[in-house]
PDB file of N, CA and C in Angstrom:
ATOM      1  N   UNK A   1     -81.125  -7.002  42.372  1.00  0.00           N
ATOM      2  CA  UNK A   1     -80.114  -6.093  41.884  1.00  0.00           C
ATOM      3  C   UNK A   1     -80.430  -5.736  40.425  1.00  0.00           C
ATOM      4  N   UNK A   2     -80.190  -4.360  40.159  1.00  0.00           N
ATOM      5  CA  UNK A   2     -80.523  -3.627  38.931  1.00  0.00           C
ATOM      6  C   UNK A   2     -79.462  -4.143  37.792  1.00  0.00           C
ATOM      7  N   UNK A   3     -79.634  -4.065  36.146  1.00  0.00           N
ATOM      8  CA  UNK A   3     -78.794  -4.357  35.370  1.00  0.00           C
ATOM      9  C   UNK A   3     -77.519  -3.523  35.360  1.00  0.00           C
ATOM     10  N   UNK A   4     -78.133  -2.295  35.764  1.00  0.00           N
ATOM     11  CA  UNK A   4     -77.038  -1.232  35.752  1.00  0.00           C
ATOM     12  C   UNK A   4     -76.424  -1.250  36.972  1.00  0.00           C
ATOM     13  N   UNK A   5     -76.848  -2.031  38.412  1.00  0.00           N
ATOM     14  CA  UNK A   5     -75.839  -2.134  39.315  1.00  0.00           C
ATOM     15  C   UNK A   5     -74.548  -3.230  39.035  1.00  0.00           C
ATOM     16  N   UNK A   6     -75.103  -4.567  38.465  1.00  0.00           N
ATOM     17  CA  UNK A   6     -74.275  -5.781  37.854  1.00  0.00           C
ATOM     18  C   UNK A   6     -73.394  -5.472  36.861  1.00  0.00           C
ATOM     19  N   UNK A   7     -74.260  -4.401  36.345  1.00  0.00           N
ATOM     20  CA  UNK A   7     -72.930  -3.707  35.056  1.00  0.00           C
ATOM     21  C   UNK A   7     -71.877  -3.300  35.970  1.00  0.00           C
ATOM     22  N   UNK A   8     -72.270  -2.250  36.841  1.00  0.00           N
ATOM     23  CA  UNK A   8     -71.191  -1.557  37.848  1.00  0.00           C
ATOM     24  C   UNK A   8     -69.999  -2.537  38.613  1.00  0.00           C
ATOM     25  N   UNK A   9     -70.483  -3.775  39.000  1.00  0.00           N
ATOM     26  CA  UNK A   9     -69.771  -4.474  39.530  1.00  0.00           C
ATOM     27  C   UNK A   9     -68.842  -4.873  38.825  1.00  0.00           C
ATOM     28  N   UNK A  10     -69.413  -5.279  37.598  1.00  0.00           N
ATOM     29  CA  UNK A  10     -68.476  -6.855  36.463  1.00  0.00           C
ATOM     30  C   UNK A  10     -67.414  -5.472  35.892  1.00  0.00           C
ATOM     31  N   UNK A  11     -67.545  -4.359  36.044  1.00  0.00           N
ATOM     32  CA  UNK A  11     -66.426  -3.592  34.849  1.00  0.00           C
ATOM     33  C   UNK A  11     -65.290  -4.074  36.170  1.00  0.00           C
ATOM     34  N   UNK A  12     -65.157  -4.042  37.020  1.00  0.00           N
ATOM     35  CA  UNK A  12     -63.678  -4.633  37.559  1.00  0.00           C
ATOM     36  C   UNK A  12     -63.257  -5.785  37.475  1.00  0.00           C
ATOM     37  N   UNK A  13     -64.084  -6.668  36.984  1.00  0.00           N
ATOM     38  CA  UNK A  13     -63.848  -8.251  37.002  1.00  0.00           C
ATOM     39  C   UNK A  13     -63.084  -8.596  35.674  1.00  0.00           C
ATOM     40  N   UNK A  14     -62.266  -9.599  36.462  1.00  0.00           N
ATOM     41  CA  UNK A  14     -61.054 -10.259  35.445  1.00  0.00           C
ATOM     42  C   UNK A  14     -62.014 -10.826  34.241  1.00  0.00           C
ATOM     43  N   UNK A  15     -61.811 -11.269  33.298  1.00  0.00           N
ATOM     44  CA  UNK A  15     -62.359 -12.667  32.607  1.00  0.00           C
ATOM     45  C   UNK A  15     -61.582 -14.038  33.161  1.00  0.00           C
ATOM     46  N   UNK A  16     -62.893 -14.960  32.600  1.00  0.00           N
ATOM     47  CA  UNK A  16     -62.377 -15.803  33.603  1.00  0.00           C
ATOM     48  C   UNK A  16     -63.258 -16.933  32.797  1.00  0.00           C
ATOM     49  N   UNK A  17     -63.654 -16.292  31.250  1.00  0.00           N
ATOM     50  CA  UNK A  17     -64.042 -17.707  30.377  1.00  0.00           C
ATOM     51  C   UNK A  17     -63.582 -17.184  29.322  1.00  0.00           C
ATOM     52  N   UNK A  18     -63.018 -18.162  28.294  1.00  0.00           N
ATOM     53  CA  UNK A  18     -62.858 -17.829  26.890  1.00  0.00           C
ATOM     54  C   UNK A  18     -63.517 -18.553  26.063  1.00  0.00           C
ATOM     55  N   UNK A  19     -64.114 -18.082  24.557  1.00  0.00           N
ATOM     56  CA  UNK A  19     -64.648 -18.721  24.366  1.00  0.00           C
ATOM     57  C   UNK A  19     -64.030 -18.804  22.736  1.00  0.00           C
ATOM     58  N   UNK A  20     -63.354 -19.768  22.444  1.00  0.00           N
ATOM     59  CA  UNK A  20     -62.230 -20.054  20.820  1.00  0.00           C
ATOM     60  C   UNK A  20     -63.222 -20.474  19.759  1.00  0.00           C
ATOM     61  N   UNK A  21     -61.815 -21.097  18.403  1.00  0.00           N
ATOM     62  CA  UNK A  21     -62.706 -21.478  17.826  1.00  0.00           C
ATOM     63  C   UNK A  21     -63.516 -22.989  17.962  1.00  0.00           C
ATOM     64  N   UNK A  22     -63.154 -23.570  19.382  1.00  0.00           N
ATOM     65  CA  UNK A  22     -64.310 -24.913  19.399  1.00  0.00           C
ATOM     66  C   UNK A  22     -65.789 -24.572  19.652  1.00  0.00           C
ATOM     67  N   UNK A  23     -65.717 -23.235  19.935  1.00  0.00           N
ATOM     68  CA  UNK A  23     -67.126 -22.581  19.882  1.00  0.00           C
ATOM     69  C   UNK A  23     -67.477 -22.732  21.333  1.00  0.00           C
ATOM     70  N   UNK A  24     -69.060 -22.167  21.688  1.00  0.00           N
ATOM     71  CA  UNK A  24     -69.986 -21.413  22.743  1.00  0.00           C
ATOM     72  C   UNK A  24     -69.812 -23.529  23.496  1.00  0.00           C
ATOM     73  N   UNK A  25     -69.734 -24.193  22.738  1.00  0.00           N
ATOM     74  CA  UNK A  25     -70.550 -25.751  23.127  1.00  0.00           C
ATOM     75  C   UNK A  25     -68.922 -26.153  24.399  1.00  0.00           C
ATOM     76  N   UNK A  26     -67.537 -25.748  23.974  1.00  0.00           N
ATOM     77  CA  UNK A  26     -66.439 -25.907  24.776  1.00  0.00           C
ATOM     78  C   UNK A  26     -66.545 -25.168  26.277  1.00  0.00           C
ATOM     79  N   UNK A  27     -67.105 -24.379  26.431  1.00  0.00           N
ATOM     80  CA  UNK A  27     -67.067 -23.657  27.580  1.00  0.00           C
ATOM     81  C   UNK A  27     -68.457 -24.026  28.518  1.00  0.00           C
ATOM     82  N   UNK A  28     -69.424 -24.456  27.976  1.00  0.00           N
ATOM     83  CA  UNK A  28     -70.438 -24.433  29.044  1.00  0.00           C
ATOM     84  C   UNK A  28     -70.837 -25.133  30.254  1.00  0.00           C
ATOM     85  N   UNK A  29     -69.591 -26.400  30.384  1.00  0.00           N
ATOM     86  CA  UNK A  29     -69.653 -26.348  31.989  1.00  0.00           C
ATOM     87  C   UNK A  29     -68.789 -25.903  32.908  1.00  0.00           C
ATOM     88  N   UNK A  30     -67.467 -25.536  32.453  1.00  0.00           N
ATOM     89  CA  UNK A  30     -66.744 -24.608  32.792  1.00  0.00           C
ATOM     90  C   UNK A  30     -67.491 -23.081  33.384  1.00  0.00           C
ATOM     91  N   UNK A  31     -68.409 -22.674  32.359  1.00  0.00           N
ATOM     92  CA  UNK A  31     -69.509 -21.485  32.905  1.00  0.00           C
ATOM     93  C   UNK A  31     -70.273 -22.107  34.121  1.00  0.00           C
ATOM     94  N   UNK A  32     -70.613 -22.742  33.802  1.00  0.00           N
ATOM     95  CA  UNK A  32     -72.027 -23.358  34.720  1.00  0.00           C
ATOM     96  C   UNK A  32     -71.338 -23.505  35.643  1.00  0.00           C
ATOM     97  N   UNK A  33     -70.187 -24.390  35.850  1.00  0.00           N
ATOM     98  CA  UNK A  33     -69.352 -24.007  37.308  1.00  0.00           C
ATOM     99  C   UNK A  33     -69.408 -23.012  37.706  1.00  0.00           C
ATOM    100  N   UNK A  34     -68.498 -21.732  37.427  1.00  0.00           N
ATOM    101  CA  UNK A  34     -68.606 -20.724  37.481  1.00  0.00           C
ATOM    102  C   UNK A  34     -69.078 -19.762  37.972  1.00  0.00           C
ATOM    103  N   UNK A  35     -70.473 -20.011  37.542  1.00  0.00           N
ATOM    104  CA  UNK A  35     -71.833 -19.408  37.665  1.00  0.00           C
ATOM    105  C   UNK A  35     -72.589 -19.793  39.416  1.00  0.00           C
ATOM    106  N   UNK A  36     -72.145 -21.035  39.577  1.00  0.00           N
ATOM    107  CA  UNK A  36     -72.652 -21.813  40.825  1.00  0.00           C
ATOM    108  C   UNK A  36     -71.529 -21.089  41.591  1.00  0.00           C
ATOM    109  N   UNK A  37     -70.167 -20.897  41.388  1.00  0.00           N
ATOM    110  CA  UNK A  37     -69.177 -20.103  42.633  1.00  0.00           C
ATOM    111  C   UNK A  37     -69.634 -18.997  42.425  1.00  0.00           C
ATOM    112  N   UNK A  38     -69.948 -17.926  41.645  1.00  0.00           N
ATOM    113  CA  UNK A  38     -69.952 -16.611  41.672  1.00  0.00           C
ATOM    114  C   UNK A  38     -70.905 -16.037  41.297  1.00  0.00           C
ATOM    115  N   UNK A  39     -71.719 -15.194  40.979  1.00  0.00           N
ATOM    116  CA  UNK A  39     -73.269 -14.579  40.570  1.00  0.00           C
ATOM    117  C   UNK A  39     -72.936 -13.744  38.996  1.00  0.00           C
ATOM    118  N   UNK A  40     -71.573 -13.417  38.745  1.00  0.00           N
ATOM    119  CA  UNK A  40     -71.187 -12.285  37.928  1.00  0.00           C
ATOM    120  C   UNK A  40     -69.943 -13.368  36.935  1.00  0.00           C
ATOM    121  N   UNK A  41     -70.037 -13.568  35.565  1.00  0.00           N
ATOM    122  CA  UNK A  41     -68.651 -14.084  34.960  1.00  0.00           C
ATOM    123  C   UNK A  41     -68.789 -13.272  34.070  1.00  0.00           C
ATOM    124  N   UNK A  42     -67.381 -13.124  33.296  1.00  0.00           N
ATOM    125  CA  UNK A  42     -67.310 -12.157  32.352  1.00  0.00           C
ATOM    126  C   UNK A  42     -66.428 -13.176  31.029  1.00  0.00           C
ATOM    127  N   UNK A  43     -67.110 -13.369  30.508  1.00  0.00           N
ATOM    128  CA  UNK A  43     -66.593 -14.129  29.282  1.00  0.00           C
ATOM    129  C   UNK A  43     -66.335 -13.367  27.660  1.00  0.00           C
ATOM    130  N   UNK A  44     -64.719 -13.800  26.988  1.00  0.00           N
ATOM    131  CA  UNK A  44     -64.418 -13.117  26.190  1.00  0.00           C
ATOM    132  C   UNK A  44     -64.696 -14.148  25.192  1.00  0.00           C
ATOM    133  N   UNK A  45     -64.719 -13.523  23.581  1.00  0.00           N
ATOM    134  CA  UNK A  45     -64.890 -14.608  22.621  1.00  0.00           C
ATOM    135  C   UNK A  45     -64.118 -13.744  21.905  1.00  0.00           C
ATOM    136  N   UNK A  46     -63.159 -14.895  21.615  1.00  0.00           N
ATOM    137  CA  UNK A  46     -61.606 -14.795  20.436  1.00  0.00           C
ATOM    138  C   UNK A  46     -63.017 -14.655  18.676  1.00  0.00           C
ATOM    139  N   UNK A  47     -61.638 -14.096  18.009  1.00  0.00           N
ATOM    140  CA  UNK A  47     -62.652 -14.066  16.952  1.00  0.00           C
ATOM    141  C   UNK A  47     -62.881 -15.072  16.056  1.00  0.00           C
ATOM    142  N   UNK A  48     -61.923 -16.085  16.616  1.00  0.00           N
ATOM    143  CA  UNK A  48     -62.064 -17.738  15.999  1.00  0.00           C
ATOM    144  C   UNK A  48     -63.547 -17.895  16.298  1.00  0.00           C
ATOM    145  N   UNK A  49     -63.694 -17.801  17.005  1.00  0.00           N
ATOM    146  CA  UNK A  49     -65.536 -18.492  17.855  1.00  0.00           C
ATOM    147  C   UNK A  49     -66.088 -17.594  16.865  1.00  0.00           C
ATOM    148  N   UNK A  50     -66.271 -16.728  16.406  1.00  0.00           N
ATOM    149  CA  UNK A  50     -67.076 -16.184  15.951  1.00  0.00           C
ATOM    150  C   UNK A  50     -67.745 -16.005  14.804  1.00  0.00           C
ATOM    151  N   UNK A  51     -66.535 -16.404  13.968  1.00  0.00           N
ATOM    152  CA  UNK A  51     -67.331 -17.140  12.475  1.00  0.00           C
ATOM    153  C   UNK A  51     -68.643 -16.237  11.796  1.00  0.00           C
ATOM    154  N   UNK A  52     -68.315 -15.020  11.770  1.00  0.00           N
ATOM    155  CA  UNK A  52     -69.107 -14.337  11.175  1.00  0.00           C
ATOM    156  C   UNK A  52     -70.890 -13.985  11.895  1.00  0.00           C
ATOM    157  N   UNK A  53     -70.420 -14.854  13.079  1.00  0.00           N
ATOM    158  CA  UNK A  53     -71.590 -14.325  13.924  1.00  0.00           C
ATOM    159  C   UNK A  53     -71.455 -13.367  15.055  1.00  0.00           C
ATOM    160  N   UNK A  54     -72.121 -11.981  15.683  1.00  0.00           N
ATOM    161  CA  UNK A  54     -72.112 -11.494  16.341  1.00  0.00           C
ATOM    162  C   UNK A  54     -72.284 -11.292  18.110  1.00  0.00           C
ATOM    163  N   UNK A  55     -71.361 -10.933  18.365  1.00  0.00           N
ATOM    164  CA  UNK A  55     -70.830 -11.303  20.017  1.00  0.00           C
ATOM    165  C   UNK A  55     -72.301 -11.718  20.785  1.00  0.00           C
ATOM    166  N   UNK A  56     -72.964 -10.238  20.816  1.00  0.00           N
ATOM    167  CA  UNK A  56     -75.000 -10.352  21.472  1.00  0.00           C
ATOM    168  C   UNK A  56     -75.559 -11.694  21.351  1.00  0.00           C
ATOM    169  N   UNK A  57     -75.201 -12.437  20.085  1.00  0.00           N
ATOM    170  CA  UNK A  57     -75.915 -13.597  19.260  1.00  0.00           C
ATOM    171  C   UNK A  57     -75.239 -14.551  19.957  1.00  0.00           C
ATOM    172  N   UNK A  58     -73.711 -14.679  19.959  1.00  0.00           N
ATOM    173  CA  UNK A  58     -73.082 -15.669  20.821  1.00  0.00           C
ATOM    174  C   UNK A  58     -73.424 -15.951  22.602  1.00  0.00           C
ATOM    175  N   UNK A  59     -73.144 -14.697  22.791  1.00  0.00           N
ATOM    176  CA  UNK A  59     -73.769 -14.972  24.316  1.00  0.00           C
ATOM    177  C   UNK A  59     -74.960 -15.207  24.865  1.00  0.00           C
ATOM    178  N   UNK A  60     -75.962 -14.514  23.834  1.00  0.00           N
ATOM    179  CA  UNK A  60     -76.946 -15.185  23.998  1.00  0.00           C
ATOM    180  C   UNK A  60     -77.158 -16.376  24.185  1.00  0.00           C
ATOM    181  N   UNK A  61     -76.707 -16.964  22.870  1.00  0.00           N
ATOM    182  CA  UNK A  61     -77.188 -18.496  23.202  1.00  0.00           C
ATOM    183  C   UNK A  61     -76.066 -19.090  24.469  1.00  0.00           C
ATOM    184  N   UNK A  62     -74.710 -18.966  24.341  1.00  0.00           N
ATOM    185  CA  UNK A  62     -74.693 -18.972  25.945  1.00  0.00           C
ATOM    186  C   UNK A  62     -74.995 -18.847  27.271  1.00  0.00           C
ATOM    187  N   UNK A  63     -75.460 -18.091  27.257  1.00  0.00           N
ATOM    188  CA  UNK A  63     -76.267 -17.502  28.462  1.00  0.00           C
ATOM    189  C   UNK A  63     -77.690 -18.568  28.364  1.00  0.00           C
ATOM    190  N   UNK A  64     -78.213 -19.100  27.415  1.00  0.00           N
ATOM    191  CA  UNK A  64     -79.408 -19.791  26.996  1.00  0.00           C
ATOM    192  C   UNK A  64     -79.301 -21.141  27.582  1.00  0.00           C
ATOM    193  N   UNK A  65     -77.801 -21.635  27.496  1.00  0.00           N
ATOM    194  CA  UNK A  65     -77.307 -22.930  27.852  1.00  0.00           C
ATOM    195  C   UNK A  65     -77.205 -23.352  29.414  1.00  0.00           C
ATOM    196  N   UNK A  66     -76.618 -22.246  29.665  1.00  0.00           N
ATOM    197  CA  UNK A  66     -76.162 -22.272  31.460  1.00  0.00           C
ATOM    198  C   UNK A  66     -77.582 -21.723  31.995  1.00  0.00           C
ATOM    199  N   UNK A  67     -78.912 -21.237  31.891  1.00  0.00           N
ATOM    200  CA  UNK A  67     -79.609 -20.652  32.223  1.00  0.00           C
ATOM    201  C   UNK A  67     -79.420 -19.701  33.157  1.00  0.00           C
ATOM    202  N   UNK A  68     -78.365 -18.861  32.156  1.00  0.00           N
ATOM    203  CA  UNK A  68     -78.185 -17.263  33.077  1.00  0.00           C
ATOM    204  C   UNK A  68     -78.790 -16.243  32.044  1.00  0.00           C
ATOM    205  N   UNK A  69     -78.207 -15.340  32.600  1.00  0.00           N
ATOM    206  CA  UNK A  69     -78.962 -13.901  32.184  1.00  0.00           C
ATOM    207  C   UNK A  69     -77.976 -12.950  31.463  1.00  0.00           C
ATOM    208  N   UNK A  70     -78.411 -12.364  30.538  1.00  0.00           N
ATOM    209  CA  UNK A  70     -76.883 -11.909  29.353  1.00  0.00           C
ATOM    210  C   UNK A  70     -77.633 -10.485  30.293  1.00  0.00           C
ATOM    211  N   UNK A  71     -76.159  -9.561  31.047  1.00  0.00           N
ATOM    212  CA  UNK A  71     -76.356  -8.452  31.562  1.00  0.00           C
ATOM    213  C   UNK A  71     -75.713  -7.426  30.591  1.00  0.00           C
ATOM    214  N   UNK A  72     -74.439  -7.641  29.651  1.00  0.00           N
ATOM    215  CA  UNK A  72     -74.411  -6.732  28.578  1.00  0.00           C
ATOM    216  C   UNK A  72     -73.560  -7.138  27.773  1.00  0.00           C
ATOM    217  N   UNK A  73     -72.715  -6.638  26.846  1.00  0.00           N
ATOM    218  CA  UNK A  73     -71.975  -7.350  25.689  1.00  0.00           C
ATOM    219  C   UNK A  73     -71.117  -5.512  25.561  1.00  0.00           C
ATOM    220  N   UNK A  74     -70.323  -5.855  25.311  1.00  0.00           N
ATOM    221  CA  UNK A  74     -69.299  -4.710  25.220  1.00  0.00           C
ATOM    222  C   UNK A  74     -68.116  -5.333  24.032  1.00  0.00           C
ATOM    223  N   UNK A  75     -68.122  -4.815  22.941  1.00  0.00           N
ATOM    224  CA  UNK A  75     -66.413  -5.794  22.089  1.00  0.00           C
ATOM    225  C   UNK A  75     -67.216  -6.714  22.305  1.00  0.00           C
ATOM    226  N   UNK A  76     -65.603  -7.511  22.682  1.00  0.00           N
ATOM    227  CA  UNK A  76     -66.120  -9.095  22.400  1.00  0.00           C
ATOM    228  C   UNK A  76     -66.158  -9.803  23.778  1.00  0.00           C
ATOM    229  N   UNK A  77     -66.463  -8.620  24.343  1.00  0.00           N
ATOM    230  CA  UNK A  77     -66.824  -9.629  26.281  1.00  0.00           C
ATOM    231  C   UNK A  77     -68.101  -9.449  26.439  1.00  0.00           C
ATOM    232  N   UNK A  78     -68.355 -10.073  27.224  1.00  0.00           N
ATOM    233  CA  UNK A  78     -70.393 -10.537  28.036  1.00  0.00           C
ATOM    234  C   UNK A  78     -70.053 -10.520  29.556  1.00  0.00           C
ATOM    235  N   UNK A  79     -71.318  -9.748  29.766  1.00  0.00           N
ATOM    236  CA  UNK A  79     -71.269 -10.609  30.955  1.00  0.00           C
ATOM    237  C   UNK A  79     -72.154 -11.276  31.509  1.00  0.00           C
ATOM    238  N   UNK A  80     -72.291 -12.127  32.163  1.00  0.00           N
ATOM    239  CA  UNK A  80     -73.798 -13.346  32.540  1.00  0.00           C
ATOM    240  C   UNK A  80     -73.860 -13.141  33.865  1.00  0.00           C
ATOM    241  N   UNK A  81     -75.047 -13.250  34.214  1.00  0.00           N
ATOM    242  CA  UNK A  81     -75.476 -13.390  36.057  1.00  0.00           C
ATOM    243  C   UNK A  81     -76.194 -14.592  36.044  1.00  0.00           C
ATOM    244  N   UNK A  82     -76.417 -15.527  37.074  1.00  0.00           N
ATOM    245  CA  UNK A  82     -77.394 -16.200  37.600  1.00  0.00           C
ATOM    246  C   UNK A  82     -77.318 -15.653  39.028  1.00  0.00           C
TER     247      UNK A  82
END
């Protein structure tokens, strides 16, 4: 499946991770679950988490952790595939 089909899918999808200010390290087996039920999560980051770093940069290394795939960053949502 194409990036631009996974894009197509995830714009209807709820969120269904947040990511505060305990940072990217609070959520990642919560994702990794996630990720094992579903192929598509869409995770938001409050601007506590963010601490002067940029959303792309955050999910990245999220996406780095769970070994998924950052499909795009929009604001302050991502979305990841495995």
């Amino acid at each position: 499946m194409t990036d631009q089909e996974l894009r197509k899918r995830a714009h209807d999808l709820d969120v269904t991770v947040w990511v505060g200010k305990k940072g990217v390290g609070a959520v990642v087996d919560e994702l990794d679950d996630q990720l094992s039920d579903r192929d598509l999560v869409k995770v938001k980051f409050h601007r506590s988490a963010q601490a002067g770093t940029d959303v792309e940069e955050l999910a990245g290394h999220l996406a780095e952790r769970v070994s998924a795939d950052l499909i795009e960053t929009r604001g302050h949502t991502a979305v990841l595939h495995r």
